[in-house]
Protein backbone atom coordinates (compact mmCIF):
# COMPACT_ATOMS: atom_id res chain seq x y z
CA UNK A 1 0.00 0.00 0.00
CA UNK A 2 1.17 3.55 -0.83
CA UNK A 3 0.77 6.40 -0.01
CA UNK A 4 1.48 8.17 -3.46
CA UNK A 5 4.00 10.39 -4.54
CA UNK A 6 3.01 13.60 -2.78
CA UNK A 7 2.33 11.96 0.70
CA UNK A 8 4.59 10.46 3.00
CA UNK A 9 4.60 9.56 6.84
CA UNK A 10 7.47 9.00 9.81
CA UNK A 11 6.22 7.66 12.97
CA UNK A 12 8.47 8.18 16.32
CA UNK A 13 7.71 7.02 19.60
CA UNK A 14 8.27 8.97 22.65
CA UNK A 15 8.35 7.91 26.20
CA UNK A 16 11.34 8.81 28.40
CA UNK A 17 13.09 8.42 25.72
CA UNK A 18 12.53 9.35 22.34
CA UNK A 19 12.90 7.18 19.11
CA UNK A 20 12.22 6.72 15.17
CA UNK A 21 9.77 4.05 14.74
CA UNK A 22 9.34 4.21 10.73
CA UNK A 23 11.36 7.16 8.52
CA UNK A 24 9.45 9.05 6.63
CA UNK A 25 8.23 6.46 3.74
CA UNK A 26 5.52 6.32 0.55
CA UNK A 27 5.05 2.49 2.43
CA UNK A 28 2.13 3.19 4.80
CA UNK A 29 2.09 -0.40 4.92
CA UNK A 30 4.83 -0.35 6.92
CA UNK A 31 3.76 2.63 8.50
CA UNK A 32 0.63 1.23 9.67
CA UNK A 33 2.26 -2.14 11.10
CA UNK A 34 4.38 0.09 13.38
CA UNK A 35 1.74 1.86 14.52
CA UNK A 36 -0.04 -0.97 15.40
CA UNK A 37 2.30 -2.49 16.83
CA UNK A 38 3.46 0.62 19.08
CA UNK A 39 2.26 0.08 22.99
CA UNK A 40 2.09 1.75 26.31
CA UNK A 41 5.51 1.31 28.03
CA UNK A 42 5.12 2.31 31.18
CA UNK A 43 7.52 5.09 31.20
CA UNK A 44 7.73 9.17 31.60
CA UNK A 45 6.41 11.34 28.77
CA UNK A 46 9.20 13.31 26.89
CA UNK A 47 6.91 15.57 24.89
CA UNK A 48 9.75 17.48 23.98
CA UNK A 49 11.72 14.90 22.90
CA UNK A 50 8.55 13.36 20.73
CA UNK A 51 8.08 16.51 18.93
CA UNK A 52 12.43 17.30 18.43
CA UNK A 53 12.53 13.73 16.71
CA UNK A 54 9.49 13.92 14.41
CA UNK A 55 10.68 18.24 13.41
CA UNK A 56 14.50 16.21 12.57
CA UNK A 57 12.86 13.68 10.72
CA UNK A 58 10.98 16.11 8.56
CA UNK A 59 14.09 18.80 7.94
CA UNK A 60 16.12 15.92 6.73
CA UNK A 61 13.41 13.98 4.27
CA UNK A 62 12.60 17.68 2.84
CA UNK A 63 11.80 17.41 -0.60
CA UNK A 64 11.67 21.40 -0.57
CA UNK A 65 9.43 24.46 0.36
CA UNK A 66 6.69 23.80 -2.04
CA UNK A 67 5.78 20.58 0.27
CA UNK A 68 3.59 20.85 3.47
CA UNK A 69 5.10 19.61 6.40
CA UNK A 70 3.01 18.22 9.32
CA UNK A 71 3.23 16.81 12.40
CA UNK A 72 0.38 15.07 14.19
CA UNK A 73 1.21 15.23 17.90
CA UNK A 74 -0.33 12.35 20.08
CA UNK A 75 0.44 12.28 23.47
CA UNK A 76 -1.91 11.86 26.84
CA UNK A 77 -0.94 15.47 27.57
CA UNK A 78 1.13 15.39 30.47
CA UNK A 79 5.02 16.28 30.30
CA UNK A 80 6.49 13.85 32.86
CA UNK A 81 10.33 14.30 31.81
CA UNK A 82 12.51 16.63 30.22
CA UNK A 83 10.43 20.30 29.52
CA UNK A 84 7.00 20.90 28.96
CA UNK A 85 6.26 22.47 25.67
CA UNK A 86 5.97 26.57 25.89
CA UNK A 87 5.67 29.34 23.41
CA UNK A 88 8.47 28.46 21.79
CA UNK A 89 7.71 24.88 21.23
CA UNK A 90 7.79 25.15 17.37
């Protein structure tokens, strides 16, 4: 399964600490697998972290300005370890 040539997803997994699950791929087969297969572990929430893996996976898959970047943010909203995000979390 694909996601054609425009779209492409990255999934990272934060707890305490942060990780790359999936680069950024056209495969959202693979994608999706990882996702499924990603569980609770128990462990702080590194917001920060999360979010500083999935911006550094974006800058360096860039295919250039003219594409969107995104990041959808899933957490359960409470910053157990390292900072909690502020203005300038962006």
């Amino acid at each position: 399964m694909s996601a054609g040539p425009d779209i492409r997803v990255g999934i990272a997994k934060f707890a305490t600490v942060a990780r790359r699950n999936t680069n950024i791929t056209a495969n959202l087969k693979d994608a999706i697998k990882d996702a499924l297969e990603m569980t609770y572990a128990g462990e702080g929430t590194n917001t920060r972290e999360g979010y500083n893996i999935a911006k550094t996976m974006l800058l360096e898959s860039s295919r250039g300005s003219e594409y969107e970047h995104v990041i959808v943010y899933m957490t359960d909203g409470e910053t157990t370890i390292g900072d909690a995000p502020n203005a300038a979390f962006s």
